[in-house]
C-alpha atoms as a PDB file:
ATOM      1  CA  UNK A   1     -21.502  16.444 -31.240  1.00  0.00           C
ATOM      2  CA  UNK A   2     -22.316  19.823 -31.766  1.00  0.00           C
ATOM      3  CA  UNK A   3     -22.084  23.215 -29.784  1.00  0.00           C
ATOM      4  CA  UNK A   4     -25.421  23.290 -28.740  1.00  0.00           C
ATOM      5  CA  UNK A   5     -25.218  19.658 -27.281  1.00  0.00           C
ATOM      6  CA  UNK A   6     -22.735  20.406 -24.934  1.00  0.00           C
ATOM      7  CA  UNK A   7     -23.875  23.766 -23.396  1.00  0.00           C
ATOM      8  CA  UNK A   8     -27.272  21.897 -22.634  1.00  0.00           C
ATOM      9  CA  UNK A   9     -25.255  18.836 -21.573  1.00  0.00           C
ATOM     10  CA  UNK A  10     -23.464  21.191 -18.801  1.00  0.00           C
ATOM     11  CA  UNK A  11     -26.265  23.504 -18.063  1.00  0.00           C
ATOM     12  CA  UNK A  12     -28.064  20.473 -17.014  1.00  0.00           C
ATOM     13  CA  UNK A  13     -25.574  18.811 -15.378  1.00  0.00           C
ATOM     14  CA  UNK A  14     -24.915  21.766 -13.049  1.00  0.00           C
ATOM     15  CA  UNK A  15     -28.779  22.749 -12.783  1.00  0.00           C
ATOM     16  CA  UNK A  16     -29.869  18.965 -11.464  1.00  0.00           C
ATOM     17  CA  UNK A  17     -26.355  19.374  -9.173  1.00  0.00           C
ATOM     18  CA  UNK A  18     -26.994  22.465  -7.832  1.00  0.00           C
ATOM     19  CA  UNK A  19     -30.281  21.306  -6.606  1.00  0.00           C
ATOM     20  CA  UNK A  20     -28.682  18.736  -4.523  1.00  0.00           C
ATOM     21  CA  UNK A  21     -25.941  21.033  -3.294  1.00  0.00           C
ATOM     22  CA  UNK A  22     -28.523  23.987  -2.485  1.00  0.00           C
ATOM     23  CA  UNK A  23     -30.087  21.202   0.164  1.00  0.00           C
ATOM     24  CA  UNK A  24     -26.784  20.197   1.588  1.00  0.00           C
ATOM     25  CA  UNK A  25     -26.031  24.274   2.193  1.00  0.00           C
ATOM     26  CA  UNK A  26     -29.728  24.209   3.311  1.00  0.00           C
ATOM     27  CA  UNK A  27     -28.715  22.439   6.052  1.00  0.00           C
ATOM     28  CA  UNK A  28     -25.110  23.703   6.940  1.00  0.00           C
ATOM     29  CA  UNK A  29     -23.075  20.946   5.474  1.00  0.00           C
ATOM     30  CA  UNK A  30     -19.182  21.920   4.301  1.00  0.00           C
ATOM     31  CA  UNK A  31     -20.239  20.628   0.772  1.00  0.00           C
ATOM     32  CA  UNK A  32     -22.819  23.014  -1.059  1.00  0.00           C
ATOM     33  CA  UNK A  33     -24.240  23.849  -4.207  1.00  0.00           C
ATOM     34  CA  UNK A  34     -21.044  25.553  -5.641  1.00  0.00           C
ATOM     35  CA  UNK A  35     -19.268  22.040  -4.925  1.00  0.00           C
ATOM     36  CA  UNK A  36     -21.668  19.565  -5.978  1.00  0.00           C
ATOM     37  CA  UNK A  37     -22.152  21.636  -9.303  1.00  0.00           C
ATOM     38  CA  UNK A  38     -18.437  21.734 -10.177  1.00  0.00           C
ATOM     39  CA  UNK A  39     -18.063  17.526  -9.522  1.00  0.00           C
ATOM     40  CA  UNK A  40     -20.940  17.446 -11.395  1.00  0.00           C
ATOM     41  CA  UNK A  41     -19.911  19.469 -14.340  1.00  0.00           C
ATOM     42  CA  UNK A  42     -16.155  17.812 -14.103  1.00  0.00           C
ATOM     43  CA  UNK A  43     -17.841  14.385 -14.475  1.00  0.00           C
ATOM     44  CA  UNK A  44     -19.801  15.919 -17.282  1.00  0.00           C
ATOM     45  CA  UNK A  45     -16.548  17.378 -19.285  1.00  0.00           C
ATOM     46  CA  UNK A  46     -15.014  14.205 -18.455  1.00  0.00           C
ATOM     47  CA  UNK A  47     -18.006  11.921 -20.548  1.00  0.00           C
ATOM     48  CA  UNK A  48     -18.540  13.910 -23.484  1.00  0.00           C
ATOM     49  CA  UNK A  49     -14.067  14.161 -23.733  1.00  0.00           C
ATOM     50  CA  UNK A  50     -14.349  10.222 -23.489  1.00  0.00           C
ATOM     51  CA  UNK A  51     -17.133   9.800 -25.943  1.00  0.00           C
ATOM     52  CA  UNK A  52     -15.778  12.295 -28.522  1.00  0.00           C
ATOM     53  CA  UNK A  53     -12.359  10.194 -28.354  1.00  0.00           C
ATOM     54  CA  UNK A  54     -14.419   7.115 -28.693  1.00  0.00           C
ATOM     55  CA  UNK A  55     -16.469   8.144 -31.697  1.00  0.00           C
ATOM     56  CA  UNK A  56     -12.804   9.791 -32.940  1.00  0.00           C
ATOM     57  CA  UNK A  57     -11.432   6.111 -32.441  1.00  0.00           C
ATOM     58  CA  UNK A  58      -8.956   6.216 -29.494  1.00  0.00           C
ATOM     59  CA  UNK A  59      -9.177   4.047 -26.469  1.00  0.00           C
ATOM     60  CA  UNK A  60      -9.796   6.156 -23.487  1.00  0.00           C
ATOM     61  CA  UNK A  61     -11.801   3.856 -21.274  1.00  0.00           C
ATOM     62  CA  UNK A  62      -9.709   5.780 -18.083  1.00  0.00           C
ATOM     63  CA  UNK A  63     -11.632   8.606 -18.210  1.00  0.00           C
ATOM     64  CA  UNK A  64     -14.218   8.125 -16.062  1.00  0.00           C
ATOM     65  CA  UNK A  65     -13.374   5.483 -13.711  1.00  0.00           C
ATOM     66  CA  UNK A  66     -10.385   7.942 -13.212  1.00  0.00           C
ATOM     67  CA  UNK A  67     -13.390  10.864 -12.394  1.00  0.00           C
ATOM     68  CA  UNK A  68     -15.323   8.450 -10.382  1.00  0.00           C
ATOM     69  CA  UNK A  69     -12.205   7.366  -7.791  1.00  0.00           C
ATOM     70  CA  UNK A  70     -10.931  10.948  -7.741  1.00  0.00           C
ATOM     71  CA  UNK A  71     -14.264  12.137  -6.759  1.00  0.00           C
ATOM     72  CA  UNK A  72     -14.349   9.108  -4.251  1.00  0.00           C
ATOM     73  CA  UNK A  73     -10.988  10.761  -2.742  1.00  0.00           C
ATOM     74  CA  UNK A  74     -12.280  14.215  -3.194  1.00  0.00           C
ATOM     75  CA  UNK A  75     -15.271  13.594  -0.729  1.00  0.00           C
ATOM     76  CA  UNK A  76     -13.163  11.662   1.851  1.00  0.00           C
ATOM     77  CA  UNK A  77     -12.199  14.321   4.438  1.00  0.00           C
ATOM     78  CA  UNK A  78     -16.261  15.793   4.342  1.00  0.00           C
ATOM     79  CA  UNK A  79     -16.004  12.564   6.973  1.00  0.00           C
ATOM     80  CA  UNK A  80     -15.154  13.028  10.387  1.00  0.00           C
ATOM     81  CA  UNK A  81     -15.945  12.089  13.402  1.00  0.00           C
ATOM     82  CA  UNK A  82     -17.223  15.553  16.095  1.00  0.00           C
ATOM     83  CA  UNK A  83     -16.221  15.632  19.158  1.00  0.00           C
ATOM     84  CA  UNK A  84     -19.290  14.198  20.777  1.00  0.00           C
ATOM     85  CA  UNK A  85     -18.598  10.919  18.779  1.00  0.00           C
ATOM     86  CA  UNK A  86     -20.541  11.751  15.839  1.00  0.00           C
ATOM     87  CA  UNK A  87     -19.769  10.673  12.432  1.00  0.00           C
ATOM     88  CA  UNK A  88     -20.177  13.697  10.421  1.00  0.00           C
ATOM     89  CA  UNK A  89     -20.406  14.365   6.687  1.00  0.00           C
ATOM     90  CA  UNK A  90     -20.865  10.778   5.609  1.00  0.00           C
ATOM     91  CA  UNK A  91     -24.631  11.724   3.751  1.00  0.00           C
ATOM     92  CA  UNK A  92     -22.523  14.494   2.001  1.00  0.00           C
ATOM     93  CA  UNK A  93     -19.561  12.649   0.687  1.00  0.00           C
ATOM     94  CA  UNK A  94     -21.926   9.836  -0.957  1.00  0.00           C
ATOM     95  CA  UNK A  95     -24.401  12.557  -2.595  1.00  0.00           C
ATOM     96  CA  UNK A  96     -21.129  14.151  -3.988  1.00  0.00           C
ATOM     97  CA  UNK A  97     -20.059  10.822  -5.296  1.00  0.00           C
ATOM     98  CA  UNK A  98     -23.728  10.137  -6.656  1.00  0.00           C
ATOM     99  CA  UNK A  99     -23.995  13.551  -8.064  1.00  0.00           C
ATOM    100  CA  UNK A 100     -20.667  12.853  -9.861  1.00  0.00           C
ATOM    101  CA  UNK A 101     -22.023   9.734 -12.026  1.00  0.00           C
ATOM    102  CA  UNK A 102     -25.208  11.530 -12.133  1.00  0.00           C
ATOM    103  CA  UNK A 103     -22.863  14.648 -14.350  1.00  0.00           C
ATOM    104  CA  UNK A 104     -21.288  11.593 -15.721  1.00  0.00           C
ATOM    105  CA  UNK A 105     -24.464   9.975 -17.611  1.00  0.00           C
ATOM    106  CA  UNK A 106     -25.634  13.659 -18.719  1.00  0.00           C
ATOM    107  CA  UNK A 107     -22.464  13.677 -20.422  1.00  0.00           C
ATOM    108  CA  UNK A 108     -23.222  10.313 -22.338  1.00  0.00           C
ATOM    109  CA  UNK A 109     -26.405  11.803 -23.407  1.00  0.00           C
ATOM    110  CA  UNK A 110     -28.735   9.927 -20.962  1.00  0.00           C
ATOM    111  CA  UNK A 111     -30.680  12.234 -19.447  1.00  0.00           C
ATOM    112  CA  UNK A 112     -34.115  10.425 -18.618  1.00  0.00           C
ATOM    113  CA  UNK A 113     -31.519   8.147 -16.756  1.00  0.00           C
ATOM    114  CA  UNK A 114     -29.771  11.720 -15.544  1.00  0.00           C
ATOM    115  CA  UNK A 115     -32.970  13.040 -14.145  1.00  0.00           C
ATOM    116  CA  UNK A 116     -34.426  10.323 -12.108  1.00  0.00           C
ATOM    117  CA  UNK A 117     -31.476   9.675 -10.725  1.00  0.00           C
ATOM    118  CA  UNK A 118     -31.407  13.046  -9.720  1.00  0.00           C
ATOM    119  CA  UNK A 119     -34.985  13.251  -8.326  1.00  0.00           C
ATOM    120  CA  UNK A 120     -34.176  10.226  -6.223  1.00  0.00           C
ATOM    121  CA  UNK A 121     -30.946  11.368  -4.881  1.00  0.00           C
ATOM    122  CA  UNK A 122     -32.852  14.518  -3.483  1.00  0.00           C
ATOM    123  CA  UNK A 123     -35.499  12.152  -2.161  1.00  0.00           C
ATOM    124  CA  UNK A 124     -32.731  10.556  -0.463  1.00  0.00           C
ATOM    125  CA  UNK A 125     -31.417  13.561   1.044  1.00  0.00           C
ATOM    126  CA  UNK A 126     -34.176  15.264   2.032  1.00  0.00           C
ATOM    127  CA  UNK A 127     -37.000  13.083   2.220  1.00  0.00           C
ATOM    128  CA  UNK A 128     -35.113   9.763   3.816  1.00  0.00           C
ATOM    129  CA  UNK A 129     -33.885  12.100   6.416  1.00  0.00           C
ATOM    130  CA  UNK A 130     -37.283  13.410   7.827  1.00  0.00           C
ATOM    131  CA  UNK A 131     -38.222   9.651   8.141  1.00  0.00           C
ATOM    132  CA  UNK A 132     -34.979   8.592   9.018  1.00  0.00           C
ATOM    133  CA  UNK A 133     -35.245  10.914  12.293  1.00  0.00           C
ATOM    134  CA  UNK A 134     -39.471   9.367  12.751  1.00  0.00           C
ATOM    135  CA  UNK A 135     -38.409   6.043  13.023  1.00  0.00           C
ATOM    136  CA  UNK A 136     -35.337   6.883  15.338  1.00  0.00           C
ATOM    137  CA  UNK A 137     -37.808   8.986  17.368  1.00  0.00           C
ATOM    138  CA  UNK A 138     -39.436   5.764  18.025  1.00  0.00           C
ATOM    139  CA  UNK A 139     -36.636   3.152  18.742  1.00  0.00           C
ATOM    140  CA  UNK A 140     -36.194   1.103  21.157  1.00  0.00           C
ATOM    141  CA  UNK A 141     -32.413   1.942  21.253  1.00  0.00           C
ATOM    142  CA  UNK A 142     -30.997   5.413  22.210  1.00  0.00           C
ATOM    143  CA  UNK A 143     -27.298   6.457  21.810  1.00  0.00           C
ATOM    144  CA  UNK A 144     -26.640   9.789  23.912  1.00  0.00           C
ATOM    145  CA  UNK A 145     -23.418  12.576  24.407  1.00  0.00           C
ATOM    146  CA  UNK A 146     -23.969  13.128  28.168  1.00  0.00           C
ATOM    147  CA  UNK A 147     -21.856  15.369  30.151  1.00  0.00           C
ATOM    148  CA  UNK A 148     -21.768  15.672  33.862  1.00  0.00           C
ATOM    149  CA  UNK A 149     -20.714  18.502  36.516  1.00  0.00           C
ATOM    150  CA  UNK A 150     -19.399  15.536  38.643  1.00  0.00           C
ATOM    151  CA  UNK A 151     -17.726  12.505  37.729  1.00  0.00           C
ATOM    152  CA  UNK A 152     -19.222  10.861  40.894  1.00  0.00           C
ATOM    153  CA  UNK A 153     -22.536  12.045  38.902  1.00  0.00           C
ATOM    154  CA  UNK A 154     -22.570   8.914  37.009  1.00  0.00           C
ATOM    155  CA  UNK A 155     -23.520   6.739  39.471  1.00  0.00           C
ATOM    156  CA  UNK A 156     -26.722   8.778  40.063  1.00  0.00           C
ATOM    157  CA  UNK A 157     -27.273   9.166  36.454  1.00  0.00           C
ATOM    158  CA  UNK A 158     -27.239   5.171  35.953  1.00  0.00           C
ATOM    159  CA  UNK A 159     -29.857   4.756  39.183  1.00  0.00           C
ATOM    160  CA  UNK A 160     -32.157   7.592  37.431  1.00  0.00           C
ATOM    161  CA  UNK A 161     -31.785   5.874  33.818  1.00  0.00           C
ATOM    162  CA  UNK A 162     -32.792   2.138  35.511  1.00  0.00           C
ATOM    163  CA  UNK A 163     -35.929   3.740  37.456  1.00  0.00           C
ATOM    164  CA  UNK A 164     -37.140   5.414  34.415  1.00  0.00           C
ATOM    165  CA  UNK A 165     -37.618   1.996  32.887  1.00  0.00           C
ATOM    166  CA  UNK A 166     -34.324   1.937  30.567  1.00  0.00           C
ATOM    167  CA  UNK A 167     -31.803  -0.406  30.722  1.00  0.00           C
ATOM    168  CA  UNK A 168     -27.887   0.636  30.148  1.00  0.00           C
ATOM    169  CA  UNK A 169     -26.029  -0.930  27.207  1.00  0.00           C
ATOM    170  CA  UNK A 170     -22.751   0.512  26.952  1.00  0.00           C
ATOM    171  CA  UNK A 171     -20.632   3.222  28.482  1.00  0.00           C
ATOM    172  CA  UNK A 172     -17.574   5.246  27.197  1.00  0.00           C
ATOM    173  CA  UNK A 173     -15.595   8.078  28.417  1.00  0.00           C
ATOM    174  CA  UNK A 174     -14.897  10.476  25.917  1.00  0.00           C
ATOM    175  CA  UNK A 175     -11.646  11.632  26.059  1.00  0.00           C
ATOM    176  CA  UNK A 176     -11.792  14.747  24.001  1.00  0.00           C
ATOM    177  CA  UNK A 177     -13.285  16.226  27.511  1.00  0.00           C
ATOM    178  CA  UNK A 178     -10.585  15.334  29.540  1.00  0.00           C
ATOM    179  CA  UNK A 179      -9.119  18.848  30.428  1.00  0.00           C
ATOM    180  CA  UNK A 180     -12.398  20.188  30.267  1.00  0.00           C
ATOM    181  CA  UNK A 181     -13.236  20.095  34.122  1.00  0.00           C
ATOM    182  CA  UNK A 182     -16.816  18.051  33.093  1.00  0.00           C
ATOM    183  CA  UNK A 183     -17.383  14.472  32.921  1.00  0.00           C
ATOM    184  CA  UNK A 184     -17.930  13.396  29.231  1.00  0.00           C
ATOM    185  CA  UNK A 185     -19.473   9.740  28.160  1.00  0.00           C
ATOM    186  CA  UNK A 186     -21.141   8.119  25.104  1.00  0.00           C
ATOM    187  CA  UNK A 187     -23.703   6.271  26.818  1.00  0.00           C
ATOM    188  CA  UNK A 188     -25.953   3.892  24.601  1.00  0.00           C
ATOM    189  CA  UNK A 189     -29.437   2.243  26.402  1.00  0.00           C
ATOM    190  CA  UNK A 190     -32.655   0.556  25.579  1.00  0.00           C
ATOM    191  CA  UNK A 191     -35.904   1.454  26.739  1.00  0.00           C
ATOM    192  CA  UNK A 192     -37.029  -1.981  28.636  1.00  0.00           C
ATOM    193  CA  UNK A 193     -40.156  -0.428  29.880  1.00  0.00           C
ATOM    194  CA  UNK A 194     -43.456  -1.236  28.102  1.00  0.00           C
ATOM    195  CA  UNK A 195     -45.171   1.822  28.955  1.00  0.00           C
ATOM    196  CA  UNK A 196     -42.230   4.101  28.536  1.00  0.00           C
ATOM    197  CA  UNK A 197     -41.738   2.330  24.666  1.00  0.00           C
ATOM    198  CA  UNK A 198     -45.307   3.130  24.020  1.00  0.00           C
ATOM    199  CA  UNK A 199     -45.283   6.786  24.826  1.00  0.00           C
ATOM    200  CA  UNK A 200     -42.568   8.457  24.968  1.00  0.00           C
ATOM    201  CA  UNK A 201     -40.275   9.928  21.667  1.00  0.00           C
ATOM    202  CA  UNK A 202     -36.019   9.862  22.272  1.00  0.00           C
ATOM    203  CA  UNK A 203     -36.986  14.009  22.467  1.00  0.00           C
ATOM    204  CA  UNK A 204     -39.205  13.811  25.256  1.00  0.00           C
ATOM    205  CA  UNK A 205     -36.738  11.679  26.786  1.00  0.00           C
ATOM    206  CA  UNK A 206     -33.643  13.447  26.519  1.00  0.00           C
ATOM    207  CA  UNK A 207     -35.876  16.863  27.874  1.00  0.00           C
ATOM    208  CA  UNK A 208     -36.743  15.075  31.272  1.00  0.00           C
ATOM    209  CA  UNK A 209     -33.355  13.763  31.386  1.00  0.00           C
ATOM    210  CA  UNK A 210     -32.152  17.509  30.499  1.00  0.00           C
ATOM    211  CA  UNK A 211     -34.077  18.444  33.885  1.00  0.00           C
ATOM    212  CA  UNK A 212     -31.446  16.563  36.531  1.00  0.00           C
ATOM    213  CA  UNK A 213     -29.505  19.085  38.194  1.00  0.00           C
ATOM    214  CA  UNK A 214     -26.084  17.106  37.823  1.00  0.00           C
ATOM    215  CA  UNK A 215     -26.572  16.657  34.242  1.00  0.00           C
ATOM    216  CA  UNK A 216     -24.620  19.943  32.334  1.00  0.00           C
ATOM    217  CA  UNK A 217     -25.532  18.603  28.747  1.00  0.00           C
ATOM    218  CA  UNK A 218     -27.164  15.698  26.836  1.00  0.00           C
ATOM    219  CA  UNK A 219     -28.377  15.332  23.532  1.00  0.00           C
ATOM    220  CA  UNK A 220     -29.025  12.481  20.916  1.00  0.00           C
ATOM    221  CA  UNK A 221     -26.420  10.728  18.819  1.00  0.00           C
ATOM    222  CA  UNK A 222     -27.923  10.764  15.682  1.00  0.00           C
END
């Protein structure tokens, strides 16, 4: 393994990672190009110092499961869950993780395998996603962060929800509100209505819902 091999080995291996990482940044996620491009190149370093200890005759078959659980650590707290009940950052810390073996085969020298691999993990996180958000558009099932001027509010919210045609699945008080002087729930429902399910989207949903005087916020859980 010369010189030349490993610049183009890294070069690569931070060029296909940066690509990922400059659509995570795109879209205001903590982990960004500068990130994904140095687990990347890390994983990188990490295969070509196991293969040149191979081909030099040592056993060193610690490297890289040692990259891919440290990586796995690394990309833990990207996870958490907002204060409206989200899980955040989950998308992030597994395109970190794939980006890592993705710097880990350019290192072995495999980059057809490198490539695609790459090309499908930015279909994943940018294509997937718009038709991720179509088909949730279109769901029977809708998960909303509602908050309410009044707790007495509820009561009219649920009466509103059942005329509209939906039917009320699950309701939890979010505590992170509690100090807050609003009313704060996690509210899950399905649309029961046949005419509703045909023509109306979550977003056109959540607007008319947005329109009740006693509602202060709502938006949803995606």
């Amino acid at each position: 393994m010369n010189t030349d091999i490993i610049v183009f080995r890294i070069i690569l291996s931070a060029v296909l990672a940066a690509i990922a990482g400059y659509e995570r940044s795109a879209k205001r996620h903590s982990a960004g190009m500068r990130t994904f491009t140095a687990v990347s190149i890390a994983s990188t370093v990490a295969a070509i110092i196991e293969e040149y200890l191979l081909n030099a005759g040592y056993t060193s078959e610690w490297i890289i499961p040692a990259v891919i659980i440290s990586v796995a650590v690394l990309s833990c707290p990207s996870i958490f869950y907002s204060s409206k009940g989200q899980i955040k950052g989950l998308t992030t810390s597994a395109g970190l993780w794939t980006s890592s073996i993705i710097g880990i085969a350019v290192g072995m020298g495999m980059y057809v395998l490198a490539v695609i691999a790459s090309a499908a993990l930015i279909f994943t996180l940018s294509i997937l996603s718009s038709i991720e958000s179509c088909l949730r558009d279109r769901s029977n099932h809708i998960e909303v962060h509602l908050e309410l001027r009044n707790k007495n509010d509820l009561q009219r919210f649920s009466t509103t929800i059942r005329r509209l045609g939906m039917r009320i699945d699950d309701i939890e008080l979010n505590p992170a509100y509690l100090n807050s002087g609003l009313s704060v729930y996690t509210i899950s429902f399905t649309i029961s209505s046949r005419e509703l399910r045909k023509y109306k989207k979550h977003s056109e949903i959540i607007e008319a819902l947005k329109t009740l005087d006693y509602v202060a916020y709502i938006e949803e859980i995606a």
